[in-house]
PDB file of N, CA and C in Angstrom:
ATOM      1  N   UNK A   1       8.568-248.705 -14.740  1.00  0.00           N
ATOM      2  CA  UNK A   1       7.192-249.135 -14.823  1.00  0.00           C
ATOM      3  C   UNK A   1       6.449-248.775 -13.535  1.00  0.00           C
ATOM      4  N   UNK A   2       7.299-249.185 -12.763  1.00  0.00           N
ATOM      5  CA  UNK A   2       6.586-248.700 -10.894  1.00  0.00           C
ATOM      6  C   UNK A   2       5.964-247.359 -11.028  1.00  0.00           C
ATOM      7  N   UNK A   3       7.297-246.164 -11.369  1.00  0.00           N
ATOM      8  CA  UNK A   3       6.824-244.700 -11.236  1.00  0.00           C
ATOM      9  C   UNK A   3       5.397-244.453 -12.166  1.00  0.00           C
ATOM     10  N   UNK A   4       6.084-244.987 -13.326  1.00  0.00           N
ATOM     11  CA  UNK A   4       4.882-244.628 -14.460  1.00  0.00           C
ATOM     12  C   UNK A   4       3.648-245.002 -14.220  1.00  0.00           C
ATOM     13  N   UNK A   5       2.807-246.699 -13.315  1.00  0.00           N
ATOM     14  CA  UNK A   5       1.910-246.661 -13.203  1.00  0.00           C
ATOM     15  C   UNK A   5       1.531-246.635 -12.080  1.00  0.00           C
ATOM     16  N   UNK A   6       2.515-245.393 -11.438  1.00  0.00           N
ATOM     17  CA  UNK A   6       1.495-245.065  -9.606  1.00  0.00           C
ATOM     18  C   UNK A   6       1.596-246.138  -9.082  1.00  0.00           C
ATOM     19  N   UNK A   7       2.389-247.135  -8.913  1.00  0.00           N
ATOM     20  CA  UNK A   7       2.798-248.109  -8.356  1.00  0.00           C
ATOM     21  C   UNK A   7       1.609-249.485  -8.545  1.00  0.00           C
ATOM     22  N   UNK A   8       0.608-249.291  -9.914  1.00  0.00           N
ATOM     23  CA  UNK A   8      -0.361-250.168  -9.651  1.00  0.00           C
ATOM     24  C   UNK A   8       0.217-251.719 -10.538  1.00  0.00           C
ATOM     25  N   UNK A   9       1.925-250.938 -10.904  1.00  0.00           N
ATOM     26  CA  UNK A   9       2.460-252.576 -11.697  1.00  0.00           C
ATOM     27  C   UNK A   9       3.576-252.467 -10.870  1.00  0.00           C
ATOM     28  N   UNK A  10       4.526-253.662 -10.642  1.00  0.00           N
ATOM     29  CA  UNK A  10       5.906-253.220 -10.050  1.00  0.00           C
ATOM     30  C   UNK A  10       6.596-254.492 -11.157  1.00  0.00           C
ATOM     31  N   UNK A  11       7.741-254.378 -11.187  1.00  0.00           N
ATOM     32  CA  UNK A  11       8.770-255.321 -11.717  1.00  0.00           C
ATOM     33  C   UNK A  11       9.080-256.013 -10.889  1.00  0.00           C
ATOM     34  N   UNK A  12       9.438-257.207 -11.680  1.00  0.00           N
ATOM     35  CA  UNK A  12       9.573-258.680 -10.415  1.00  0.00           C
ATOM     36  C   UNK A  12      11.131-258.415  -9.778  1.00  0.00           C
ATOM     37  N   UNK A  13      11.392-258.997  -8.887  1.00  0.00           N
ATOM     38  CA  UNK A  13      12.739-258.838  -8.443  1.00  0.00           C
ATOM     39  C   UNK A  13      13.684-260.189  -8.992  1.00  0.00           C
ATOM     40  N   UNK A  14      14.888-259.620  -9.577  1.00  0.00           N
ATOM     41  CA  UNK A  14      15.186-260.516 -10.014  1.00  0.00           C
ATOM     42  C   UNK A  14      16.658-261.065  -9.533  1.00  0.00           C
ATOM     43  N   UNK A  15      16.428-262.255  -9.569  1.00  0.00           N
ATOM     44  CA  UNK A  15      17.141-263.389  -8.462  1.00  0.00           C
ATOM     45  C   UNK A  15      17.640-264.426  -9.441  1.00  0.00           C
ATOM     46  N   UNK A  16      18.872-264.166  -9.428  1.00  0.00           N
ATOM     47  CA  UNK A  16      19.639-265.585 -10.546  1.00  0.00           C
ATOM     48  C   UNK A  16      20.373-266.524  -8.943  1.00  0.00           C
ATOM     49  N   UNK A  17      20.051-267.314  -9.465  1.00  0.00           N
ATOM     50  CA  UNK A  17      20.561-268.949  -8.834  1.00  0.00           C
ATOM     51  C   UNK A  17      21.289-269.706  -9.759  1.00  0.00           C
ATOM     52  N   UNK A  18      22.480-269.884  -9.168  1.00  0.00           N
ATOM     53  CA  UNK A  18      23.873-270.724 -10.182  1.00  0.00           C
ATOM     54  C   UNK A  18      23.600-272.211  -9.558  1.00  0.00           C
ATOM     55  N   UNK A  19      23.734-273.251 -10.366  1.00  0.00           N
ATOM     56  CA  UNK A  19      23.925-274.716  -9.976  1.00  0.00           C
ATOM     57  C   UNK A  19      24.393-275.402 -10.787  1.00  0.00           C
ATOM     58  N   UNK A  20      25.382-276.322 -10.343  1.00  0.00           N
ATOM     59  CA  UNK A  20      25.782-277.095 -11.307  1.00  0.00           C
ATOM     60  C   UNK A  20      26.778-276.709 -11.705  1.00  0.00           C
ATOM     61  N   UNK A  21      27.940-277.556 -12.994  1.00  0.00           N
ATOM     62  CA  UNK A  21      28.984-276.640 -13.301  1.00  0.00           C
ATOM     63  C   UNK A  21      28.958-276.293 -15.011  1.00  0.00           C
ATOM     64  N   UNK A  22      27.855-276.233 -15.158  1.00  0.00           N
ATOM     65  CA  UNK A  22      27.749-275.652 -16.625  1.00  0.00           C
ATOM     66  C   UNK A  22      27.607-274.384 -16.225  1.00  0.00           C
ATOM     67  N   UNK A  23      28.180-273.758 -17.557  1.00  0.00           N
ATOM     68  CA  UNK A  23      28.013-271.706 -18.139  1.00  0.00           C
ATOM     69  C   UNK A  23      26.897-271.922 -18.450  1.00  0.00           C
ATOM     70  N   UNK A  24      26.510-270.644 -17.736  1.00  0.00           N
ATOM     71  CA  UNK A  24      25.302-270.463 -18.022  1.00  0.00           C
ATOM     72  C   UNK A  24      25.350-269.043 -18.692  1.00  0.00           C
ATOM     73  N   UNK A  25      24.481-268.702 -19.567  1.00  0.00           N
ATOM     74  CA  UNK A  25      24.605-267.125 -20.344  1.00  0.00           C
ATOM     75  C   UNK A  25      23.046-266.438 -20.688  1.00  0.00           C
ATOM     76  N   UNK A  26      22.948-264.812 -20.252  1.00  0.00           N
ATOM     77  CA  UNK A  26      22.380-264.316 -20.017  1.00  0.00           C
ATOM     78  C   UNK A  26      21.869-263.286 -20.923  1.00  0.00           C
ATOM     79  N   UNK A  27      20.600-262.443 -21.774  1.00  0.00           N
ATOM     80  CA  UNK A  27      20.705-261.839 -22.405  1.00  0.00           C
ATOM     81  C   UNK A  27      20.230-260.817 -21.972  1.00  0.00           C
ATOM     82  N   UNK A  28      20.613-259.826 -21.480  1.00  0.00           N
ATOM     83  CA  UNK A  28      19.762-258.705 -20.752  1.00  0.00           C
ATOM     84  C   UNK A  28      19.122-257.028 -22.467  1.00  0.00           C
ATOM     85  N   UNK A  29      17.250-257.176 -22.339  1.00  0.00           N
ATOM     86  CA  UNK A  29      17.053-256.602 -23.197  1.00  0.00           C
ATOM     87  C   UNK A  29      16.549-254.957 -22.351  1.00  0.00           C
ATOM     88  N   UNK A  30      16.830-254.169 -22.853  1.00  0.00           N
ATOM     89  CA  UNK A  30      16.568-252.866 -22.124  1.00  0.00           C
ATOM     90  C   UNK A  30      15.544-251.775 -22.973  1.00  0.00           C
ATOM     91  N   UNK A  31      14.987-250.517 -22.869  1.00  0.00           N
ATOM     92  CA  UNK A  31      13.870-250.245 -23.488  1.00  0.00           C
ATOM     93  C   UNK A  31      14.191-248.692 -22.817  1.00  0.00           C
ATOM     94  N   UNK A  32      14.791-248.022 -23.610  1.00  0.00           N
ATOM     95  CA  UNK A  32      15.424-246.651 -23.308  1.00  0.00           C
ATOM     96  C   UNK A  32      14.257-245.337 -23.645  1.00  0.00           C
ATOM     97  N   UNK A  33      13.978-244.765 -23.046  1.00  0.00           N
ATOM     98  CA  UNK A  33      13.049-243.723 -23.313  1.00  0.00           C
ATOM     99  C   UNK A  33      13.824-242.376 -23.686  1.00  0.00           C
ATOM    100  N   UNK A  34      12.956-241.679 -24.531  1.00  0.00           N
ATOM    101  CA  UNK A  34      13.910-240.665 -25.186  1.00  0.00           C
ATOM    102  C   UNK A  34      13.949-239.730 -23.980  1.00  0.00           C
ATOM    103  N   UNK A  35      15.744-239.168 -23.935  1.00  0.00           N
ATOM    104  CA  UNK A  35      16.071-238.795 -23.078  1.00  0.00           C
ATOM    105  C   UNK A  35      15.222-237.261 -22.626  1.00  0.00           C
ATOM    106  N   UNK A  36      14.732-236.703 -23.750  1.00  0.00           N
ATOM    107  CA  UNK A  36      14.102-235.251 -23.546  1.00  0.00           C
ATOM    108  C   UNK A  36      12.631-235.465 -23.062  1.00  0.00           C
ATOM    109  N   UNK A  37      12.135-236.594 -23.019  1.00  0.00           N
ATOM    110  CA  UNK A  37      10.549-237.241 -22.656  1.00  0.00           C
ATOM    111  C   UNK A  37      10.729-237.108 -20.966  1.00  0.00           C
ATOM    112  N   UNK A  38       9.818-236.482 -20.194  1.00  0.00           N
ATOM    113  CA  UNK A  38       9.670-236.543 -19.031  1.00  0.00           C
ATOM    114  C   UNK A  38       8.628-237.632 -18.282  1.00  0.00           C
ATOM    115  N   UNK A  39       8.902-238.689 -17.573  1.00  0.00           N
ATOM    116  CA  UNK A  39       8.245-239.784 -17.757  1.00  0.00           C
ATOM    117  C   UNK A  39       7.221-239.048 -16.267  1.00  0.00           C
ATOM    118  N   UNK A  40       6.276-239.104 -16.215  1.00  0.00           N
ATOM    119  CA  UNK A  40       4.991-239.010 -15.635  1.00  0.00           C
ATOM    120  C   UNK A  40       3.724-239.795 -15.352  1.00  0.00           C
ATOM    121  N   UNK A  41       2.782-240.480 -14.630  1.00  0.00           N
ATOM    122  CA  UNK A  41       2.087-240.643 -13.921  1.00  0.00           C
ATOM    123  C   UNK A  41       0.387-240.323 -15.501  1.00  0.00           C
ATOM    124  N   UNK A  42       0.371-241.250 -16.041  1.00  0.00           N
ATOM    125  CA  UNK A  42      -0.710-240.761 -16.710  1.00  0.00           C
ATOM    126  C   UNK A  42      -2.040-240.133 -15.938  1.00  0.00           C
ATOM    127  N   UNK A  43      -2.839-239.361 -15.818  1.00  0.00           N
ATOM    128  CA  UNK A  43      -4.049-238.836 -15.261  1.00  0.00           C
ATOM    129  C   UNK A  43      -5.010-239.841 -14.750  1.00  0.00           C
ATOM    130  N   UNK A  44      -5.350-241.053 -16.205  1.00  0.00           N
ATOM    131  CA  UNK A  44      -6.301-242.032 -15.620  1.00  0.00           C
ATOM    132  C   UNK A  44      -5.680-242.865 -14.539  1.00  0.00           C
ATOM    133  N   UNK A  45      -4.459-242.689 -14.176  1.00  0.00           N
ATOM    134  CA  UNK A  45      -4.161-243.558 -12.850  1.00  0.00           C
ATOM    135  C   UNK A  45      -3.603-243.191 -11.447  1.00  0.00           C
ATOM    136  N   UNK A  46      -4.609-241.848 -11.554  1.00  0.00           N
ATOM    137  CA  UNK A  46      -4.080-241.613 -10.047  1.00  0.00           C
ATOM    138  C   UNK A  46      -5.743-240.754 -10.027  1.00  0.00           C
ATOM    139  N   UNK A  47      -6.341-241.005  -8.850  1.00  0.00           N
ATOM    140  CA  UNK A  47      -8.073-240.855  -8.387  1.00  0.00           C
ATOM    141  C   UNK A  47      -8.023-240.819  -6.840  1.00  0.00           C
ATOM    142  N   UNK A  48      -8.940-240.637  -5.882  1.00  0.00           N
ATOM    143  CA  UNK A  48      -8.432-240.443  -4.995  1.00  0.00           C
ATOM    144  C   UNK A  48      -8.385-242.048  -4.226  1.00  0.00           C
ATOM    145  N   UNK A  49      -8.725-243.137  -4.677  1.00  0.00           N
ATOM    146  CA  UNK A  49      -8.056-244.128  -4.247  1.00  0.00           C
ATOM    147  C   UNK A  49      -6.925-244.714  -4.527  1.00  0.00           C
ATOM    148  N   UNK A  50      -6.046-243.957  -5.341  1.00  0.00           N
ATOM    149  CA  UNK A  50      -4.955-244.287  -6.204  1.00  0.00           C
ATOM    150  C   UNK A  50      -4.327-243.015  -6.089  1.00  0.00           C
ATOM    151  N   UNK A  51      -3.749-242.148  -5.151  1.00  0.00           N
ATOM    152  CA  UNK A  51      -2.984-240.651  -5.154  1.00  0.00           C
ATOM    153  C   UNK A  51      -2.048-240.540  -6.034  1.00  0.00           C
ATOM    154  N   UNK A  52      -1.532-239.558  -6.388  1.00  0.00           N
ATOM    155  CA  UNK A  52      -0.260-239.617  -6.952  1.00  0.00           C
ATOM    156  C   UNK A  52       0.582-240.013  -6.575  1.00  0.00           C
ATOM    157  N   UNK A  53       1.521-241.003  -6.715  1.00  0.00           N
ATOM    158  CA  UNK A  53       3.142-241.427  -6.001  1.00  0.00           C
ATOM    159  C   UNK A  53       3.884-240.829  -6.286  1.00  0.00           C
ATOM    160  N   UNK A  54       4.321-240.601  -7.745  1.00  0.00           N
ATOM    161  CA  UNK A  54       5.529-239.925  -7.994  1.00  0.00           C
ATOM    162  C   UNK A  54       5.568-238.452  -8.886  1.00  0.00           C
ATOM    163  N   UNK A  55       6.956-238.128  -8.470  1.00  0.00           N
ATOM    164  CA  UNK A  55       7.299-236.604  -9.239  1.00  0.00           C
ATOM    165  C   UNK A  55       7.301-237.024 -10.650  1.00  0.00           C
ATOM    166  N   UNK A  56       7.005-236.009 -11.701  1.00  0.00           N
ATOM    167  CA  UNK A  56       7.247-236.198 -13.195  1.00  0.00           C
ATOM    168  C   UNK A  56       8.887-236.006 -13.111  1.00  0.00           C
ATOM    169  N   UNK A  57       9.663-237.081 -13.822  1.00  0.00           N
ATOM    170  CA  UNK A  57      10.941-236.807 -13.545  1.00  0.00           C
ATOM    171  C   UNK A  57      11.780-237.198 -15.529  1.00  0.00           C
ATOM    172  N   UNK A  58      12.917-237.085 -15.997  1.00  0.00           N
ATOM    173  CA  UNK A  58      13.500-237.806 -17.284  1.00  0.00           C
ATOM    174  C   UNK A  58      14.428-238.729 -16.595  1.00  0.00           C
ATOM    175  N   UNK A  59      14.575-239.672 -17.237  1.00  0.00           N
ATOM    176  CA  UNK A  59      14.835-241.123 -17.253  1.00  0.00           C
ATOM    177  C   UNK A  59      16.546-240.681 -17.283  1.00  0.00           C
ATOM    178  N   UNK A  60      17.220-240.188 -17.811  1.00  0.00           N
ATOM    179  CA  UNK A  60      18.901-239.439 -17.467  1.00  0.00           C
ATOM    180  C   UNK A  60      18.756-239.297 -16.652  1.00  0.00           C
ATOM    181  N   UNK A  61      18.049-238.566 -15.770  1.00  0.00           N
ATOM    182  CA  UNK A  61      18.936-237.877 -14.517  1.00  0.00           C
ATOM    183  C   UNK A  61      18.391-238.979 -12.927  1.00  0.00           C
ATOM    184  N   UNK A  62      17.619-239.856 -13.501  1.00  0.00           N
ATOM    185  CA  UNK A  62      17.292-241.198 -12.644  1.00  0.00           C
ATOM    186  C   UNK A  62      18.637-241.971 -12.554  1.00  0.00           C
ATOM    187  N   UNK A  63      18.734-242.164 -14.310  1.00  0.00           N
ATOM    188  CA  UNK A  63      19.822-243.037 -14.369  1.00  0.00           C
ATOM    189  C   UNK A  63      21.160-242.429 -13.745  1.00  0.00           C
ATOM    190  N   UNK A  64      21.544-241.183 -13.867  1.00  0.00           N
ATOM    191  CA  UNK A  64      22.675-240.384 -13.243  1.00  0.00           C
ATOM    192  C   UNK A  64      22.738-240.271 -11.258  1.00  0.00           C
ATOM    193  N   UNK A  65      21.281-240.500 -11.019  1.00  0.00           N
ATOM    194  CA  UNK A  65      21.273-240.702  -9.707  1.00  0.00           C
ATOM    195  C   UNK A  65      21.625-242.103  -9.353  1.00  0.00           C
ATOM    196  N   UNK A  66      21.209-243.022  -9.743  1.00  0.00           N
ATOM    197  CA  UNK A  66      21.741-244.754  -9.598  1.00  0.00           C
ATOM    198  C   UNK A  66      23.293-244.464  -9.521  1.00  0.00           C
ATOM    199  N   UNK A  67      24.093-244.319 -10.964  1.00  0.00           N
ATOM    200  CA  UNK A  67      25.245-244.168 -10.829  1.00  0.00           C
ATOM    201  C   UNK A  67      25.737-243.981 -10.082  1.00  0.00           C
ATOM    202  N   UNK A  68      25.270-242.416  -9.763  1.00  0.00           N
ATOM    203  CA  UNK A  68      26.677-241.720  -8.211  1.00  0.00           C
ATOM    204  C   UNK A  68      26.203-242.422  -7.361  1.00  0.00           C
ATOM    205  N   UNK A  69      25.929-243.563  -6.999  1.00  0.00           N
ATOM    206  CA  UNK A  69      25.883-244.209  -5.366  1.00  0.00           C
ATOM    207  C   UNK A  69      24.810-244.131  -4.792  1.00  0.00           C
ATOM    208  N   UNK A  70      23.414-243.987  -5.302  1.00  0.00           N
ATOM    209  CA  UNK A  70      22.708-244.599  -5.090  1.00  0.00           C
ATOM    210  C   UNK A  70      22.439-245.853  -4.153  1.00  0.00           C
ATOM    211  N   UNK A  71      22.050-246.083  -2.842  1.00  0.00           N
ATOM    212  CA  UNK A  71      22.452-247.808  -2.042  1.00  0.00           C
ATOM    213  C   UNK A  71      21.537-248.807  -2.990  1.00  0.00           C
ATOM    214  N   UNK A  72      21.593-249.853  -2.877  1.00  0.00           N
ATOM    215  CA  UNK A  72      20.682-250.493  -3.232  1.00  0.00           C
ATOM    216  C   UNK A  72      19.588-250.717  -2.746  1.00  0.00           C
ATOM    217  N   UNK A  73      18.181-250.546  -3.004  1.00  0.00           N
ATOM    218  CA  UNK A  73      17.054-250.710  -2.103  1.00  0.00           C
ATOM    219  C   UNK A  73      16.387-249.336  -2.487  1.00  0.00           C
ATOM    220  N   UNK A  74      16.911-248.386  -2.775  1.00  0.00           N
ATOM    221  CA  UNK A  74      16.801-247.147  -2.691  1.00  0.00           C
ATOM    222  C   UNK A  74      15.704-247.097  -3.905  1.00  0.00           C
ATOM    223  N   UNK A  75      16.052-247.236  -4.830  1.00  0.00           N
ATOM    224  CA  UNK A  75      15.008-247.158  -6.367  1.00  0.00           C
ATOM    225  C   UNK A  75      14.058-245.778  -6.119  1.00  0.00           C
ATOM    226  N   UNK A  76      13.636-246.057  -7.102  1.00  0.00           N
ATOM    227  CA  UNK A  76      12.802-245.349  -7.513  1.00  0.00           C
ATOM    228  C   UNK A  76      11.602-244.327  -6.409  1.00  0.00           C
ATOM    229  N   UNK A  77      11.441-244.760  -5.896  1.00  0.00           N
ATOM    230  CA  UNK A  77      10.506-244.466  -4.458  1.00  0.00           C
ATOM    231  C   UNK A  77      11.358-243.122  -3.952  1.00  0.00           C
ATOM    232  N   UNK A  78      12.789-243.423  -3.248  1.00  0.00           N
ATOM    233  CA  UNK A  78      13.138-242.648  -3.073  1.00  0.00           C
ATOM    234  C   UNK A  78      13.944-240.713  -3.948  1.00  0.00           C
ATOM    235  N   UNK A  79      13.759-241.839  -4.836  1.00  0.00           N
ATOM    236  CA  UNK A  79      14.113-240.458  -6.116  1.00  0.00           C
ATOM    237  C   UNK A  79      13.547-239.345  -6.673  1.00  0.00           C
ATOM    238  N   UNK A  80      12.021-239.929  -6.650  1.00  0.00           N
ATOM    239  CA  UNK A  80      11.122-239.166  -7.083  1.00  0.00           C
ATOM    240  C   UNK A  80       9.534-239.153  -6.723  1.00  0.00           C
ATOM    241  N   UNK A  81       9.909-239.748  -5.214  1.00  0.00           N
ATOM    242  CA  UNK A  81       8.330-240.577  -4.771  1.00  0.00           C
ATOM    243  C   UNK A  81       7.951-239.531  -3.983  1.00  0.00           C
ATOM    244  N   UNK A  82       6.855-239.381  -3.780  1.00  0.00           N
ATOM    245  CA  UNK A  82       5.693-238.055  -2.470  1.00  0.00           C
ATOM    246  C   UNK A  82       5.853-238.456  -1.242  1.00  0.00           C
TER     247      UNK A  82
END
C-alpha cells in the first residue's frame, strides 16, 4: 500500500501483546496481486508536491527479496524506493 500510494497511506505497524494465560488465536487475511501485474505509483499521485517514491516493481520478486534475508526494517523503501 506504502509503494502504491507514494507513501500518502502507510500500514499500521503491527504489535501483538500476550497477557494472561489464555490462547489466544490469530487470523492472518492476505490480498495477493497477480503475479504478472507490475504494481506502480498511479499518475494522479505523484505532482510536484508529492514526487515519485517508488520504482514500478511485481509483487514476486519483492516477495523473493524479503525471503533471501532481507533485515527487518528494510521494507519496501529500500527495494524499490528513489
Amino acid at each position: 500500500m506504502q509503494a502504491w500510494t507514494n507513501d500518502r497511506l502507510t500500514s499500521a505497524q503491527h504489535r501483538v501483546v500476550t497477557t494472561g494465560d489464555k490462547d489466544r488465536f490469530s487470523v492472518q487475511l492476505f490480498s495477493l496481486l497477480n503475479p504478472d501485474y507490475t504494481l506502480k505509483v498511479p499518475k494522479e499521485l505523484v505532482d510536484e508536491e508529492h514526487p515519485l517514491m517508488y520504482k514500478p516493481f511485481k509483487m514476486p520478486e519483492y516477495t523473493k527479496y524479503l525471503m533471501l534475508g532481507a533485515k527487518n526494517g528494510l521494507g519496501v523503501k529500500n527495494y524499490c524506493g528513489l
